[in-house]
N, C-alpha and C. Protein backbone atom coordinates (compact mmCIF):
# COMPACT_ATOMS: atom_id res chain seq x y z
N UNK A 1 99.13 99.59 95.20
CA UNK A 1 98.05 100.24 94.50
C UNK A 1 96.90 100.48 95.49
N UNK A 2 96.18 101.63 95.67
CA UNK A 2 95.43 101.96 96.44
C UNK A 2 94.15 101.48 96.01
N UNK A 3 93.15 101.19 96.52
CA UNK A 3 91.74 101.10 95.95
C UNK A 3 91.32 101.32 95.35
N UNK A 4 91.42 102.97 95.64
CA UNK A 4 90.60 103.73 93.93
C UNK A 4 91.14 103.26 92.63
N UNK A 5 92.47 103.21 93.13
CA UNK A 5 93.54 103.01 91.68
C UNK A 5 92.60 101.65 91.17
N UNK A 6 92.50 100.51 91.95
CA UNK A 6 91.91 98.79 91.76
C UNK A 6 91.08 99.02 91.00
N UNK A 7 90.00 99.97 91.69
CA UNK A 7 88.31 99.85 90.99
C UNK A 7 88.42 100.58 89.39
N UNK A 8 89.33 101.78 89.31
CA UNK A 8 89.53 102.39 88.33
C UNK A 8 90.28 101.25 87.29
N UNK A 9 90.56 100.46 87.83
CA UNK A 9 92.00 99.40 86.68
C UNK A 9 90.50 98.58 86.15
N UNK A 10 89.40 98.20 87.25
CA UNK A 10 88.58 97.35 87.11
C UNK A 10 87.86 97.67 86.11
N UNK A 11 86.52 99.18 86.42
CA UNK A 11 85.96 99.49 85.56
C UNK A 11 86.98 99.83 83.95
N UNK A 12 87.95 100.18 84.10
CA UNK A 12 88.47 100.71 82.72
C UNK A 12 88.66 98.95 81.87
N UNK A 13 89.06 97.87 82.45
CA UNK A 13 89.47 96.57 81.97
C UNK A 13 87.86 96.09 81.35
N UNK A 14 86.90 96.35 82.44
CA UNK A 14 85.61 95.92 82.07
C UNK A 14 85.20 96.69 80.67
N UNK A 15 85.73 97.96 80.93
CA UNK A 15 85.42 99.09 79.54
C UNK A 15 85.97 98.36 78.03
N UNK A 16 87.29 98.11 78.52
CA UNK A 16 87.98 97.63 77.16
C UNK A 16 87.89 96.07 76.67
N UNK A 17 86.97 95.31 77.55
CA UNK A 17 86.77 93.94 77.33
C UNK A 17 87.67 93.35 77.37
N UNK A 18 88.89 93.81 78.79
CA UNK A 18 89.86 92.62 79.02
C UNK A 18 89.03 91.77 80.14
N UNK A 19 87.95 91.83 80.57
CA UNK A 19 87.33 91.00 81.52
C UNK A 19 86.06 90.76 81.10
N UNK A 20 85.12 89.99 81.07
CA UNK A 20 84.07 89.79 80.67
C UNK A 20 83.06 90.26 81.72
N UNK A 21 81.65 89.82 81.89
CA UNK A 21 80.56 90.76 82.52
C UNK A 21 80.58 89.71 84.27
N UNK A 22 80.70 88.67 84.23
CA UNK A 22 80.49 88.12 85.64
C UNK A 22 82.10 88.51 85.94
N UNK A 23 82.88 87.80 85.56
CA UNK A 23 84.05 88.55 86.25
C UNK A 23 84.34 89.75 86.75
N UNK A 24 83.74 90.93 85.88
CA UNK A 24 83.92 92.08 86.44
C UNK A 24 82.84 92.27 87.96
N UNK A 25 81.26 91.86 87.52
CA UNK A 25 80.61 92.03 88.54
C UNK A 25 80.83 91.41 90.08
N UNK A 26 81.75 90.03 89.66
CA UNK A 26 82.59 89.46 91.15
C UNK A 26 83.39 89.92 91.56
N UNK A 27 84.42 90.63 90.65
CA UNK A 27 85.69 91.63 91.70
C UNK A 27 84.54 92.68 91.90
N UNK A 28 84.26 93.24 91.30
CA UNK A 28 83.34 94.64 91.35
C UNK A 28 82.55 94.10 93.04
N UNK A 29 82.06 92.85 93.44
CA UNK A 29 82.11 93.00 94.44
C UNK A 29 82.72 93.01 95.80
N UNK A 30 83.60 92.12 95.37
CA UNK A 30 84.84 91.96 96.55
C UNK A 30 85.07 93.04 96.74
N UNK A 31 85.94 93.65 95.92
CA UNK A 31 86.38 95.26 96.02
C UNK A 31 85.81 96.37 96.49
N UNK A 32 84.26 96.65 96.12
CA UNK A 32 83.32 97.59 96.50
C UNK A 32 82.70 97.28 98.00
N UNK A 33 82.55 96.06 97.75
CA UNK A 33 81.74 95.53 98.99
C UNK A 33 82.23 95.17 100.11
N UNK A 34 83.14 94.09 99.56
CA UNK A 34 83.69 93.27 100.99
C UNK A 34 84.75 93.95 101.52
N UNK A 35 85.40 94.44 100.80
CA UNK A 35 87.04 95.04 101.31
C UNK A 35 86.88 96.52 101.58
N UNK A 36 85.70 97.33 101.11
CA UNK A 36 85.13 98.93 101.61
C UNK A 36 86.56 99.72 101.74
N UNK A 37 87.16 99.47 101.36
CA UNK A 37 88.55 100.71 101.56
C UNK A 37 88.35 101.74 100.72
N UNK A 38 87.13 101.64 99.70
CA UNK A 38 87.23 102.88 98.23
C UNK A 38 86.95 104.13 99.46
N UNK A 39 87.96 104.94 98.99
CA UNK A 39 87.15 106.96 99.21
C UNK A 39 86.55 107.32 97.99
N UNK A 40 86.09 107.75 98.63
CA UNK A 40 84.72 108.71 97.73
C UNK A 40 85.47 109.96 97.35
N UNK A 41 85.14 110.55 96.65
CA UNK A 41 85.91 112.21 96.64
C UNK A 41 84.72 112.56 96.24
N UNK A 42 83.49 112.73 96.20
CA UNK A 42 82.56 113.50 95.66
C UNK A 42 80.94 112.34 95.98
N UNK A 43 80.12 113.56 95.79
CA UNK A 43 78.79 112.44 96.04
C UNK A 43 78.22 111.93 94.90
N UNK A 44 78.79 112.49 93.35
CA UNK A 44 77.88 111.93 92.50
C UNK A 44 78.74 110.67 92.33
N UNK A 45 80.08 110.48 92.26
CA UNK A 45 80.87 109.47 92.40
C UNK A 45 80.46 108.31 93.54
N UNK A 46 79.90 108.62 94.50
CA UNK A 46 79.55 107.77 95.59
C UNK A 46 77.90 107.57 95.33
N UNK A 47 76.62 107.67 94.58
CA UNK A 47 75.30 107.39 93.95
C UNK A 47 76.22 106.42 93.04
N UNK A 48 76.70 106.67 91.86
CA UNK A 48 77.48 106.13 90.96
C UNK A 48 77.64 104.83 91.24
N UNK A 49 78.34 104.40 92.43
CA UNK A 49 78.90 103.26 92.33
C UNK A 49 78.19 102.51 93.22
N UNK A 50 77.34 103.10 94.09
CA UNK A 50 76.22 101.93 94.77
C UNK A 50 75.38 102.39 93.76
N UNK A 51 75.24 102.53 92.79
CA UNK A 51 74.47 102.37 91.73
C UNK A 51 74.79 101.01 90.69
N UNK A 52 75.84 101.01 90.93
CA UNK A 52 76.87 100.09 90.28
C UNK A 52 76.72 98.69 90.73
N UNK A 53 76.83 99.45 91.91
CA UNK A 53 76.94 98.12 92.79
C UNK A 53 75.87 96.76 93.09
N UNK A 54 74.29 97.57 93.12
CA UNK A 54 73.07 97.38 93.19
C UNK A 54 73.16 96.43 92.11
N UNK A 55 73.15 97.19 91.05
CA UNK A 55 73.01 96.61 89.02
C UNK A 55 74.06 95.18 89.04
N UNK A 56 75.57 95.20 89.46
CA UNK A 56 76.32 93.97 89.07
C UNK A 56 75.93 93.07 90.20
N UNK A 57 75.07 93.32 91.26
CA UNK A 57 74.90 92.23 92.25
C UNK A 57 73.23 91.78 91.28
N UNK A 58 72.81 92.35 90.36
CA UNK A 58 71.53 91.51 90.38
C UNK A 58 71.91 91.60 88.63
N UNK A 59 72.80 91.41 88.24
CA UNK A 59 73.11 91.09 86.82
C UNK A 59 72.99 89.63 86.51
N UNK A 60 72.22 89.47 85.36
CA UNK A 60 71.70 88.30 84.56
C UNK A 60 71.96 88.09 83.67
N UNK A 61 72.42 87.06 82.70
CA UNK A 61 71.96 86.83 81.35
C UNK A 61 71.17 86.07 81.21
N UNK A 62 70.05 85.79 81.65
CA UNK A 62 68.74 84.38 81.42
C UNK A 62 67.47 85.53 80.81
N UNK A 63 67.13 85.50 79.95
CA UNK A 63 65.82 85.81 79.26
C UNK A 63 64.93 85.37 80.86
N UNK A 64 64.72 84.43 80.69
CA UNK A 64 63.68 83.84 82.08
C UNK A 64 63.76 84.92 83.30
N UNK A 65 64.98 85.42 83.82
CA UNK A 65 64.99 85.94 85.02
C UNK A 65 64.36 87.50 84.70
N UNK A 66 64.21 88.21 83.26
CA UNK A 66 63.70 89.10 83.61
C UNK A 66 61.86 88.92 82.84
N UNK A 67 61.78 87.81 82.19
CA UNK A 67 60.09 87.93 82.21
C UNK A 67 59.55 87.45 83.75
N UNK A 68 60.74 86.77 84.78
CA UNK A 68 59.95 86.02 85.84
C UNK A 68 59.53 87.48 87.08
N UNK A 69 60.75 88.54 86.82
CA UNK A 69 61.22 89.81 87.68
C UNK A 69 61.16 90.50 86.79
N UNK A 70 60.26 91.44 86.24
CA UNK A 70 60.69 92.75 85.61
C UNK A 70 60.79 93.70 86.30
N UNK A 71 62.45 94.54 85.86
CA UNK A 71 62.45 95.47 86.45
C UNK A 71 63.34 95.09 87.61
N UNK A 72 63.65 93.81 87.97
CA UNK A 72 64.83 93.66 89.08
C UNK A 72 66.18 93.42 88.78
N UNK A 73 66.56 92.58 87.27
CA UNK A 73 67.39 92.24 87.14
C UNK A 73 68.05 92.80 85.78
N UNK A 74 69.39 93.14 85.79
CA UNK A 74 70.08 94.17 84.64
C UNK A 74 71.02 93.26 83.85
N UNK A 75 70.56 93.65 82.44
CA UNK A 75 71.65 93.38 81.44
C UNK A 75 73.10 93.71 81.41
N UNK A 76 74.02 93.40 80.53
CA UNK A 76 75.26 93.55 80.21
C UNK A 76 75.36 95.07 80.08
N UNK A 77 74.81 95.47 78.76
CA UNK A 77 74.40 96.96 78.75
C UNK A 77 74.16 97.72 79.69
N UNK A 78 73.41 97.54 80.16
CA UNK A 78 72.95 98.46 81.50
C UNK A 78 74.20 98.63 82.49
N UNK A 79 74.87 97.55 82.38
CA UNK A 79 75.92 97.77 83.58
C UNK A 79 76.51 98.40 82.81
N UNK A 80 77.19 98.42 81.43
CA UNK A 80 78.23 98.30 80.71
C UNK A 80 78.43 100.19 80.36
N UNK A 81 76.45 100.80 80.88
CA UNK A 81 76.53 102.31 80.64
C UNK A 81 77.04 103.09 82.12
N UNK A 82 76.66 102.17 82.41
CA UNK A 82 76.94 102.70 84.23
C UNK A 82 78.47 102.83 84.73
N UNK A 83 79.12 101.67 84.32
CA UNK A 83 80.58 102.03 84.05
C UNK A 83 81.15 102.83 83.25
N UNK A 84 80.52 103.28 82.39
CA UNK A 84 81.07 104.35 81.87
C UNK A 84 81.16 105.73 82.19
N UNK A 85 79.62 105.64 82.98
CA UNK A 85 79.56 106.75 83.68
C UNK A 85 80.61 107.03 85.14
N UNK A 86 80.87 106.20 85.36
CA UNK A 86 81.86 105.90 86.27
C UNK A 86 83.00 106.13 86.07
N UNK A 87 83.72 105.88 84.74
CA UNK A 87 84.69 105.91 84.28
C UNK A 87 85.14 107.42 83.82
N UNK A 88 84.54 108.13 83.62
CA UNK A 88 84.10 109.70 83.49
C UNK A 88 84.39 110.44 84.72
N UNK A 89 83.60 109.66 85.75
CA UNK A 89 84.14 110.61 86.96
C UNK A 89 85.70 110.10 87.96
N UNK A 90 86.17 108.84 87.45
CA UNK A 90 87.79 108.42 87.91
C UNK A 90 88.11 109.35 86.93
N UNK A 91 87.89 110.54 86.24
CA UNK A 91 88.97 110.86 85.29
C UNK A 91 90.17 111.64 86.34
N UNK A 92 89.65 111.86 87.22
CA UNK A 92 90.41 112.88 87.95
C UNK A 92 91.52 112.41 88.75
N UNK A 93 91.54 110.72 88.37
CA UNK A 93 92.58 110.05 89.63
C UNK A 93 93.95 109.84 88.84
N UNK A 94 95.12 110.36 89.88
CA UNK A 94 96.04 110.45 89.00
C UNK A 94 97.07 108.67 88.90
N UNK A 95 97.34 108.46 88.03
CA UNK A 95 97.89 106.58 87.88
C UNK A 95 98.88 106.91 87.35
C-alpha cells in the first residue's frame, strides 16, 4: 500500500469512527510527518494537510488548555472538519 493509499485508509477510518481522535492524530503523525513519503498531487491538497497537520499536533481535550491558550489549541471538531475536507480531495485516488 502506498502512502497516499495509508493516509486516505487513515483519514476515511478517523471519518467513520473506527479510530478515535488521539489515535488518529498519532498515526496522522508518524505518517505525515515522520515517514514524509505522501505526494501531493495538487496544492490545495498539500495547505490541507499541513493544515491538518498543525491542528492534530496541538489537539486537546482539557477545557484548561484552551482558557490557558486561546486560539492555539483545537478540538475534536475542528479536526474532525478538516478531515473531511481532506477526504473530498483523496476522492480522486484510485484503491
Amino acid at each position: 500500500m502506498q502512502q497516499n493509499e495509508e493516509l486516505y485508509y487513515l483519514v476515511a477510518g478517523f471519518l467513520s469512527d473506527w479510530c478515535d481522535i488521539e489515535l488518529f492524530c498519532d498515526e496522522f503523525y508518524k505518517m505525515y510527518d515522520l515517514e514524509s513519503l505522501y505526494c501531493v498531487t495538487n496544492k490545495a491538497e498539500e495547505q490541507a494537510l499541513k493544515e491538518l497537520d498543525m491542528m492534530a499536533g496541538r489537539f486537546s481535550e482539557f477545557d484548561e488548555d484552551f482558557k490557558k491558550a486561546p486560539n492555539v489549541f483545537f478540538k475534536e471538531g475542528e479536526i474532525r472538519q478538516k478531515a473531511e475536507e481532506i477526504f473530498r480531495l483523496f476522492s480522486n485516488i484510485k484503491i
